[in-house]
N, C-alpha and C. Protein backbone atom coordinates (compact mmCIF):
# COMPACT_ATOMS: atom_id res chain seq x y z
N UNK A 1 3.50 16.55 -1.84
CA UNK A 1 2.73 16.23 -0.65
C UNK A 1 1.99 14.91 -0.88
N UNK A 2 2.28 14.01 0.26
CA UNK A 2 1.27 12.69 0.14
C UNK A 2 -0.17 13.11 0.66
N UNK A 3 -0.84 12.09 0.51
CA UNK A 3 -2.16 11.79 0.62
C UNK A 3 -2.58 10.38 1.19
N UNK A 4 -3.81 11.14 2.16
CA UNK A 4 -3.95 9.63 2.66
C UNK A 4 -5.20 9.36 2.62
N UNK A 5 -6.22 8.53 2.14
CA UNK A 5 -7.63 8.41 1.57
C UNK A 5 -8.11 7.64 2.86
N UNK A 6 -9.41 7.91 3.64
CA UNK A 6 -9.71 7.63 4.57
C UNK A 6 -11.48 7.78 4.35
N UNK A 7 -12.36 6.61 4.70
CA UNK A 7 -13.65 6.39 4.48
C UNK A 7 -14.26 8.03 4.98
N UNK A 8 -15.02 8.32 4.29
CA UNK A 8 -15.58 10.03 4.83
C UNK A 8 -16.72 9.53 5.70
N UNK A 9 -16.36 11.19 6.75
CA UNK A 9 -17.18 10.97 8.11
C UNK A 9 -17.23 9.88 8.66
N UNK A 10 -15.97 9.49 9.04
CA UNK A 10 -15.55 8.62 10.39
C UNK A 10 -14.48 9.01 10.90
N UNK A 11 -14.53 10.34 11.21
CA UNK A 11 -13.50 10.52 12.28
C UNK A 11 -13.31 9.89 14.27
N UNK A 12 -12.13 9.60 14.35
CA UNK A 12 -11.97 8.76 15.35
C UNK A 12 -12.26 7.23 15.68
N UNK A 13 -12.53 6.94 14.08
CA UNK A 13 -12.98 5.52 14.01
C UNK A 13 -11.75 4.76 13.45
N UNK A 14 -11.42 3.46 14.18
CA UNK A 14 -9.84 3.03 13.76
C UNK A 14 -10.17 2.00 11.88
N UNK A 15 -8.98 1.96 11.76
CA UNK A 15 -9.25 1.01 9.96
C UNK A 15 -10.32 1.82 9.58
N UNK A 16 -10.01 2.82 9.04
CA UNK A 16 -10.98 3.63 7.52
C UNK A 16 -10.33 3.82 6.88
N UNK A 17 -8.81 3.34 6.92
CA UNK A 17 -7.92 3.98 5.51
C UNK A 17 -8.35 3.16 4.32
N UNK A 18 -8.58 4.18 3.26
CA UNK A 18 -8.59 3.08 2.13
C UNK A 18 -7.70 3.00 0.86
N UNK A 19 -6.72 4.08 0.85
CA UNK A 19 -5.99 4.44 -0.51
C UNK A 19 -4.91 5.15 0.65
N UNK A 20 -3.75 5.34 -0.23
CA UNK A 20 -2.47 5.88 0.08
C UNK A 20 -2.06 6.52 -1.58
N UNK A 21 -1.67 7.82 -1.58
CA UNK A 21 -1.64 8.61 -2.70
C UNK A 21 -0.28 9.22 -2.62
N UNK A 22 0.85 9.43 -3.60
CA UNK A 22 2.33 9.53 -2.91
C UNK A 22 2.41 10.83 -3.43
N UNK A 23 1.72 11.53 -4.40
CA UNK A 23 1.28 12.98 -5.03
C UNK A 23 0.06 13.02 -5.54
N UNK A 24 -0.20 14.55 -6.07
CA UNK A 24 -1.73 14.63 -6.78
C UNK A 24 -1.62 13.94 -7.65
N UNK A 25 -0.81 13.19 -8.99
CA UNK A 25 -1.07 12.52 -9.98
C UNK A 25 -1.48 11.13 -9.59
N UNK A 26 -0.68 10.25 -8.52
CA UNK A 26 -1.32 9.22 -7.74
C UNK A 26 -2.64 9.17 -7.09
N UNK A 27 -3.12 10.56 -6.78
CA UNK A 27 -4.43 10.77 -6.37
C UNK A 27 -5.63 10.55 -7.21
N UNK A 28 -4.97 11.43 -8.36
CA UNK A 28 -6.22 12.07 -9.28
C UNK A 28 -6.19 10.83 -10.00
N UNK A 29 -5.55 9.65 -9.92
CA UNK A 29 -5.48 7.97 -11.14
C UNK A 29 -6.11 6.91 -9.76
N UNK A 30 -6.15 6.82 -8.79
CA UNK A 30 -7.10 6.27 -8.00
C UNK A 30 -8.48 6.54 -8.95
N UNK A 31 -9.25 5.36 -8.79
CA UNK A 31 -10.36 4.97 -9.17
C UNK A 31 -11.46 5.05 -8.13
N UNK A 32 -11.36 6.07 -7.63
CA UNK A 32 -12.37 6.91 -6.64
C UNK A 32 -13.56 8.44 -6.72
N UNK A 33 -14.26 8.42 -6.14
CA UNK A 33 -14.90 9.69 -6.67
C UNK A 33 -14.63 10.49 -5.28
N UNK A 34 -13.16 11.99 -5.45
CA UNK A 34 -12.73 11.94 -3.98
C UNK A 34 -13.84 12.61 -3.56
N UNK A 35 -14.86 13.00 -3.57
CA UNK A 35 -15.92 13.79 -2.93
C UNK A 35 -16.05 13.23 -2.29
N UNK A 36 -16.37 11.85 -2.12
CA UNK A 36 -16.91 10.33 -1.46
C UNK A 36 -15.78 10.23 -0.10
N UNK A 37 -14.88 10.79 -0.34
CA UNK A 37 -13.85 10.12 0.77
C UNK A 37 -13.12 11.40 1.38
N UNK A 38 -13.01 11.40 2.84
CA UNK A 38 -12.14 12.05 3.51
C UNK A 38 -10.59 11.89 3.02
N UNK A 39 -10.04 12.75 2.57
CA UNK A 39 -8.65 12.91 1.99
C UNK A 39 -7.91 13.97 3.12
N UNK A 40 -6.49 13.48 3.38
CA UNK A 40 -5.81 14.73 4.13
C UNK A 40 -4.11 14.38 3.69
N UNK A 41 -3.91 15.83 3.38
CA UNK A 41 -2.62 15.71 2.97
C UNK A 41 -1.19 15.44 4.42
N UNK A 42 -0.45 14.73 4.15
CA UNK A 42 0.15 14.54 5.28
C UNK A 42 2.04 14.31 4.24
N UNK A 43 2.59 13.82 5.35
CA UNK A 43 4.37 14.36 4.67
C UNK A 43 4.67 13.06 3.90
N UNK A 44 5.72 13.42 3.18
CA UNK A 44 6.62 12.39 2.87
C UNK A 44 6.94 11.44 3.42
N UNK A 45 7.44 11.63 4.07
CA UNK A 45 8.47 10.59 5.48
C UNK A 45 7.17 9.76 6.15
N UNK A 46 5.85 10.55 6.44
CA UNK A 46 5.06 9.28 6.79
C UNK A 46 3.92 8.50 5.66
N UNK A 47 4.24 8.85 4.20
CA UNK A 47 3.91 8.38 3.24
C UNK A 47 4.61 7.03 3.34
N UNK A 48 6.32 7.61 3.36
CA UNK A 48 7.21 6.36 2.98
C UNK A 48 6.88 5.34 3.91
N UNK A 49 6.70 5.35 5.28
CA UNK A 49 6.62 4.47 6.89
C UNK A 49 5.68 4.01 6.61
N UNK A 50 4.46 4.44 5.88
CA UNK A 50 3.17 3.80 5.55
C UNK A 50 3.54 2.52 4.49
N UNK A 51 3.91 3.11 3.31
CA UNK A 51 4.35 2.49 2.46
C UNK A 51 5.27 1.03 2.58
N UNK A 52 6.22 1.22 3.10
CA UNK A 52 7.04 0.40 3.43
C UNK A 52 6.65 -0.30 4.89
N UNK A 53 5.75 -0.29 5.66
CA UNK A 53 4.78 -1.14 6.27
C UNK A 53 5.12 -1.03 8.15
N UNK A 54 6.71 0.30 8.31
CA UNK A 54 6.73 0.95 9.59
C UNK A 54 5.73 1.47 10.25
N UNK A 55 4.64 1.89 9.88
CA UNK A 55 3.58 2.57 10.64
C UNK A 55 2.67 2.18 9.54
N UNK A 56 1.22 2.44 11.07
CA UNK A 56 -0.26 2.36 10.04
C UNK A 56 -0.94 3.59 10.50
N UNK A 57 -1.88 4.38 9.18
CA UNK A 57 -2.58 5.17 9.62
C UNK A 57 -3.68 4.40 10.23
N UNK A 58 -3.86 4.70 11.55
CA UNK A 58 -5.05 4.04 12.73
C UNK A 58 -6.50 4.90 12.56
N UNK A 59 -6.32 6.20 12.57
CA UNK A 59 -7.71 6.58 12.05
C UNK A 59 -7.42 8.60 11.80
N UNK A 60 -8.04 8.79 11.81
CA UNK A 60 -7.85 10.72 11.55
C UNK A 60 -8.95 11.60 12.02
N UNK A 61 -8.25 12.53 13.02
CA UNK A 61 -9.08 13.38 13.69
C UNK A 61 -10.12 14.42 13.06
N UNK A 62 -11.16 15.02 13.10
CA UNK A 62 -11.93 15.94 12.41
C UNK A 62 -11.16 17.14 12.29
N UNK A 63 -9.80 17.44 13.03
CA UNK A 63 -8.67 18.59 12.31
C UNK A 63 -8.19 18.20 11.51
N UNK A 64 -7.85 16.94 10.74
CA UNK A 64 -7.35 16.61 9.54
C UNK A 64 -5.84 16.20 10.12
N UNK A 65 -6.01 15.81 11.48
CA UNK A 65 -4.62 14.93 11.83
C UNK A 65 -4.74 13.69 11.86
N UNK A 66 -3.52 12.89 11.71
CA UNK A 66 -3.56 11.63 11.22
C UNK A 66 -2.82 10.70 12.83
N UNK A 67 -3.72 9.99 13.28
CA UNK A 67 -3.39 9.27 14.00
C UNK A 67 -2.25 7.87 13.92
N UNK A 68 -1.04 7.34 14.19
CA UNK A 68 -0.46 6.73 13.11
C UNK A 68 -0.12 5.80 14.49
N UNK A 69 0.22 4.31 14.49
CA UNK A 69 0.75 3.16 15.22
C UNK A 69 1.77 2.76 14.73
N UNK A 70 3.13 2.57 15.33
CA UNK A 70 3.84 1.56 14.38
C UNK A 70 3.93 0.25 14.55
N UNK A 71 4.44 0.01 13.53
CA UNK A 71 3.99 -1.61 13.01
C UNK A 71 5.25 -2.59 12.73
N UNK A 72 5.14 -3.78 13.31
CA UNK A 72 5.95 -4.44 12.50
C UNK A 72 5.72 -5.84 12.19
N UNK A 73 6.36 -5.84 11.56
CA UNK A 73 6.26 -6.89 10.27
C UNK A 73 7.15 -8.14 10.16
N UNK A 74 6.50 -9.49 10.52
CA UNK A 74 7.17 -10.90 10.91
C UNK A 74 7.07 -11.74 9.82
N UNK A 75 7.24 -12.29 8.50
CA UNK A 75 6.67 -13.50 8.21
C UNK A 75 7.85 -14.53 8.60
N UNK A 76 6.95 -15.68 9.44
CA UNK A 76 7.68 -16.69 10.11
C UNK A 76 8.74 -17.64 8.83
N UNK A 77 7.61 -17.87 7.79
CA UNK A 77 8.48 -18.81 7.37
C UNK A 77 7.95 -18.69 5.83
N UNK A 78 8.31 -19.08 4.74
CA UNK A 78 8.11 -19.29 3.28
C UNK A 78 6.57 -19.70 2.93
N UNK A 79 5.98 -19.89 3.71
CA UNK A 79 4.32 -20.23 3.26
C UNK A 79 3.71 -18.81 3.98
N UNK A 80 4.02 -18.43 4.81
CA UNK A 80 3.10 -16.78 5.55
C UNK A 80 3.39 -16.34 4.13
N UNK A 81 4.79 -16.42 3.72
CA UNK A 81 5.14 -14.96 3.10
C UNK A 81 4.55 -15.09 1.43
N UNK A 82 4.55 -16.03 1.08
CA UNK A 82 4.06 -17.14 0.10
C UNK A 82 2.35 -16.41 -0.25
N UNK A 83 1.45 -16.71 1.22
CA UNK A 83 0.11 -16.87 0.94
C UNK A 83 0.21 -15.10 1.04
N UNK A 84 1.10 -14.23 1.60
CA UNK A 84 0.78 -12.69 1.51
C UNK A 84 0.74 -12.49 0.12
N UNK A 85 1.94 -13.02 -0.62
CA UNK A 85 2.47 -12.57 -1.70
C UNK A 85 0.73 -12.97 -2.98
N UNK A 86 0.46 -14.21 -2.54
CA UNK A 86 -0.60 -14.55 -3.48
C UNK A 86 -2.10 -13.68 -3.03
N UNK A 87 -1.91 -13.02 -2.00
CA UNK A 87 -3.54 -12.46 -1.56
C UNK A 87 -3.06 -10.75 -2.32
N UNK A 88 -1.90 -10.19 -2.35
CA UNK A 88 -1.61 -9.05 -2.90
C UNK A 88 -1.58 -9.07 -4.58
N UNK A 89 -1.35 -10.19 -5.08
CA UNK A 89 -1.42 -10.40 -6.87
C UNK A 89 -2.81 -10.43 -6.95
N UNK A 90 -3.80 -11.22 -6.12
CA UNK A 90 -4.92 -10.98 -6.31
C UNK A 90 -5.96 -10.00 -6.75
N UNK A 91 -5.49 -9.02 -5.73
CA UNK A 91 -5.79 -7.43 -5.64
C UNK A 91 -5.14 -7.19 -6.75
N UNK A 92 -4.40 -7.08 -7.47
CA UNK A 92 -3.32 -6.63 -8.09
C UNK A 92 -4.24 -7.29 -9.50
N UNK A 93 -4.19 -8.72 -9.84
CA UNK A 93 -5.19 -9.03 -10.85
C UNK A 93 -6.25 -8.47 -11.10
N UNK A 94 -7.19 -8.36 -9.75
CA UNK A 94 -8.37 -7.59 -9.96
C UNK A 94 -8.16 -6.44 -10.89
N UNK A 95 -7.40 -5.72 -10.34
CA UNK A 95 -7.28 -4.21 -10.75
C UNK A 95 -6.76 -4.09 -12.04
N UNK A 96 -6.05 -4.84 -12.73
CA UNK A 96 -5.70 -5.13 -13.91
C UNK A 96 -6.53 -5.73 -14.95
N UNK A 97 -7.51 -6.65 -14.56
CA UNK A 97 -8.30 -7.30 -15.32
C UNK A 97 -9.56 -6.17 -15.29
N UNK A 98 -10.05 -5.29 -14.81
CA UNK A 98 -10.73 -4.16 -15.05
C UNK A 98 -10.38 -3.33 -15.41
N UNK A 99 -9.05 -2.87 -15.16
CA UNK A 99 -8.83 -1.36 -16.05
C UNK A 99 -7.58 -1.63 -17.23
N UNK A 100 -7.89 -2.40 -17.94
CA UNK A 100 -6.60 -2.65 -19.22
C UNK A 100 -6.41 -0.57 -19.69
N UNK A 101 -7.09 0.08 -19.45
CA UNK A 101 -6.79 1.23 -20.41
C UNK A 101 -6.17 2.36 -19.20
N UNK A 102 -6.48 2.12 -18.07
CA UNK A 102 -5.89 2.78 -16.71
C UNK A 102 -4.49 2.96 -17.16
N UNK A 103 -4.42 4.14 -16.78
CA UNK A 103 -2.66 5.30 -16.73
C UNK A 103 -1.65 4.42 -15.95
N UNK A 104 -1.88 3.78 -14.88
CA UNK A 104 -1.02 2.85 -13.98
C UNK A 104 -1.16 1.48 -14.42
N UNK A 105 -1.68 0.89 -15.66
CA UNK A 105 -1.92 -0.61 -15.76
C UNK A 105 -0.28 -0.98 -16.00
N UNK A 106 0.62 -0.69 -16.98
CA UNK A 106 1.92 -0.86 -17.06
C UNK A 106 2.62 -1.30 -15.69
N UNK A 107 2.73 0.44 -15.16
CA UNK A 107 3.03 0.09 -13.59
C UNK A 107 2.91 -1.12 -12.60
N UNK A 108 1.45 -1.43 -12.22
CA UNK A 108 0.81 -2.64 -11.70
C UNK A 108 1.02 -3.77 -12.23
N UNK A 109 1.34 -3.70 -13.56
CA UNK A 109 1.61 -5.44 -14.69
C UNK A 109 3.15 -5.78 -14.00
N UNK A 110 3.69 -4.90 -13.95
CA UNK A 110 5.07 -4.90 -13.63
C UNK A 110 5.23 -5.39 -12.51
N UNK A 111 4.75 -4.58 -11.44
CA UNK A 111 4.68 -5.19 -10.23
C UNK A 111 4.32 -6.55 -10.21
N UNK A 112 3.34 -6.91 -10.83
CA UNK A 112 2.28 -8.06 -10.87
C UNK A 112 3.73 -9.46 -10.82
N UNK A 113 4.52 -8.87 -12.09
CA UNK A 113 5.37 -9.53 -12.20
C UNK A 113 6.30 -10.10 -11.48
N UNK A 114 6.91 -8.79 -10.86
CA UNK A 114 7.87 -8.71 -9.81
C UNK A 114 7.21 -9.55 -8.91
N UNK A 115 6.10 -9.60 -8.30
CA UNK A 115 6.12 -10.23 -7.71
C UNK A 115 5.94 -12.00 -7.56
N UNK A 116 5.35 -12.04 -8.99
CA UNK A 116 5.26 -13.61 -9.42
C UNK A 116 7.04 -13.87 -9.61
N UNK A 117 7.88 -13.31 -9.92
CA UNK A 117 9.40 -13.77 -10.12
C UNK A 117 10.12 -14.04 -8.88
N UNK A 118 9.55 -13.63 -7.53
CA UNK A 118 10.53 -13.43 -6.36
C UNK A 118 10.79 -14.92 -5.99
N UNK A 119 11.93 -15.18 -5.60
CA UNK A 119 12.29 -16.57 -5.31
C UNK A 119 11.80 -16.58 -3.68
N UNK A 120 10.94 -17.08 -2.92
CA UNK A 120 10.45 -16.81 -1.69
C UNK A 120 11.54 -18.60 -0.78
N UNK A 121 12.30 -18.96 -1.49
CA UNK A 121 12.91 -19.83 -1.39
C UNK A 121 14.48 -19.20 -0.68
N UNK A 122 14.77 -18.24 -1.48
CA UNK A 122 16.01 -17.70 -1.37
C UNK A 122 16.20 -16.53 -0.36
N UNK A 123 15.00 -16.44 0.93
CA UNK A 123 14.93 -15.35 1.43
C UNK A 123 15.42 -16.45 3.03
N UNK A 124 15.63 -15.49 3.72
CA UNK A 124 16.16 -15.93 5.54
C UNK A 124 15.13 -15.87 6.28
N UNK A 125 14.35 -16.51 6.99
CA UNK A 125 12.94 -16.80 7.69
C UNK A 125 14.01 -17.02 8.87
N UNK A 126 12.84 -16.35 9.76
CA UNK A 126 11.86 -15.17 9.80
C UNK A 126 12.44 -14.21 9.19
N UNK A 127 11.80 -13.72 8.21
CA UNK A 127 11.66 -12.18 7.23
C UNK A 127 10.75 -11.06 8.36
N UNK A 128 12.10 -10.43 8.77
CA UNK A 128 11.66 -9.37 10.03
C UNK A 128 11.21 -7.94 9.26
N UNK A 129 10.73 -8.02 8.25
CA UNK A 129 10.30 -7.07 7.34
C UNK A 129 9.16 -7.10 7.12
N UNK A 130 8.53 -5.93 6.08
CA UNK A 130 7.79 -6.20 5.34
C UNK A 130 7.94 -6.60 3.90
N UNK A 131 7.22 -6.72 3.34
CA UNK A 131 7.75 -6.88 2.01
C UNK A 131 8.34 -6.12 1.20
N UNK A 132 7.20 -4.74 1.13
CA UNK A 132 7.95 -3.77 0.41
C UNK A 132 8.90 -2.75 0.84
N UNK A 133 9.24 -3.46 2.59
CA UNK A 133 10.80 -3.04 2.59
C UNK A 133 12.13 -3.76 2.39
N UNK A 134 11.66 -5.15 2.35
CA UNK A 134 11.92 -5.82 1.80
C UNK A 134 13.02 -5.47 0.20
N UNK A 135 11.70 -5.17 -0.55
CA UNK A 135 12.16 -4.85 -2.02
C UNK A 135 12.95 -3.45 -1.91
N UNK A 136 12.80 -2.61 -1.02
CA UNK A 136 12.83 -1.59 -1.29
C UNK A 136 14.72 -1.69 -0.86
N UNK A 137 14.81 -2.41 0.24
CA UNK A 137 16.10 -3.05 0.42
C UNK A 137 16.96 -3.40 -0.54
N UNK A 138 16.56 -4.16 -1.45
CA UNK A 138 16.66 -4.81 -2.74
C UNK A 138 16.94 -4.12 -3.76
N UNK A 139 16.78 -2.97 -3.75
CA UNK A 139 16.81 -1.65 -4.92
C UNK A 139 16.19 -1.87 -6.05
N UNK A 140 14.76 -2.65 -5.57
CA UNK A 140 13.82 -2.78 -6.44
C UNK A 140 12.32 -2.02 -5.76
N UNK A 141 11.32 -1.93 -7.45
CA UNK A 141 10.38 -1.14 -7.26
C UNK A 141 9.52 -1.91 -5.61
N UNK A 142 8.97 -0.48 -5.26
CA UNK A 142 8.16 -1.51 -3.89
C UNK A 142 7.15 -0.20 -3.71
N UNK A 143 6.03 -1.01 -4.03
CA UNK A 143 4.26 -0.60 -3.94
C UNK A 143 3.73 -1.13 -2.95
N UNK A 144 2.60 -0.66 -2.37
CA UNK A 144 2.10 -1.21 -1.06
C UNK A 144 0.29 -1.41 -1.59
N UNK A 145 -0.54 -2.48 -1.34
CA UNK A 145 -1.54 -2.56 -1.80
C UNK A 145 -2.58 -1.57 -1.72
N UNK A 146 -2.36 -0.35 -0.09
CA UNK A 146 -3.18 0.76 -0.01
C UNK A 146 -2.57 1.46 -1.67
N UNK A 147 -1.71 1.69 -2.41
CA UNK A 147 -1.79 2.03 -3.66
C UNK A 147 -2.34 2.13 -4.42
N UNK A 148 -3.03 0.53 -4.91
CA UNK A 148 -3.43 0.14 -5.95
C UNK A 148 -4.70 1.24 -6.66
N UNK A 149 -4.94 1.61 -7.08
CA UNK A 149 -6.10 2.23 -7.64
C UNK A 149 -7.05 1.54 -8.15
């Protein structure tokens, strides 16, 4: 069962998501205290749509339903996709340069990588994707920054 981490006590309020959890072991390695945060378990299939950047969770009802929009995903040309790619390593540095001893640092280094290696030269603009469907296209690993822990 996924998980979807959402700011506590704001129900019906849109953008409170703050984490995306793909099982309890992804949950319980988030760098959160979950008491602090409204958590609701929701499926697979809209883990993956989240993930891969088809839908956004928009906000979640006080029954613990998840309100969801879908989404899509344009980068026009090699500098959009360019400055995404450098605002997500960012996040991605952060989180690495604080937790060297974190259960997922491997994981995230990797990514880190993957994504410093991508040739953003060798892709077809407009990229009618997202990224990490993109990769996921690619039959490579693909993380989404609500991840990161």
């Amino acid at each position: 069962m996924a998980y979807f981490i959402f700011t506590k006590d704001l129900p019906d309020i849109q953008n409170t998501i703050c984490h995306i959890a793909e099982d309890q072991s992804a949950l319980n390695n988030l760098n959160i205290t979950q008491s602090e945060f409204k958590i609701i378990q929701d499926s697979q299939e809209n883990f993956n749509a989240v993930k891969l950047g088809t839908k956004h969770p928009v906000s979640y009802a006080s029954n613990d339903t998840i309100t969801y929009a879908d989404t899509t995903t344009v980068f026009a040309n090699k500098k959009i996709l360019d400055r995404h790619i450098e605002m997500f390593k960012k996040s991605i540095k952060d989180f690495l340069d604080n937790n060297t001893n974190h259960p997922l640092y491997n994981q995230w280094s990797s990514y880190y990588l993957q994504l410093d290696d991508l040739d953003t030269n060798s892709i077809t603009y407009p990229l009618n994707k997202s990224l990490e469907q993109h990769f996921s296209d690619e039959g490579q690993t693909s993380l989404n920054s609500l991840q990161i822990p």
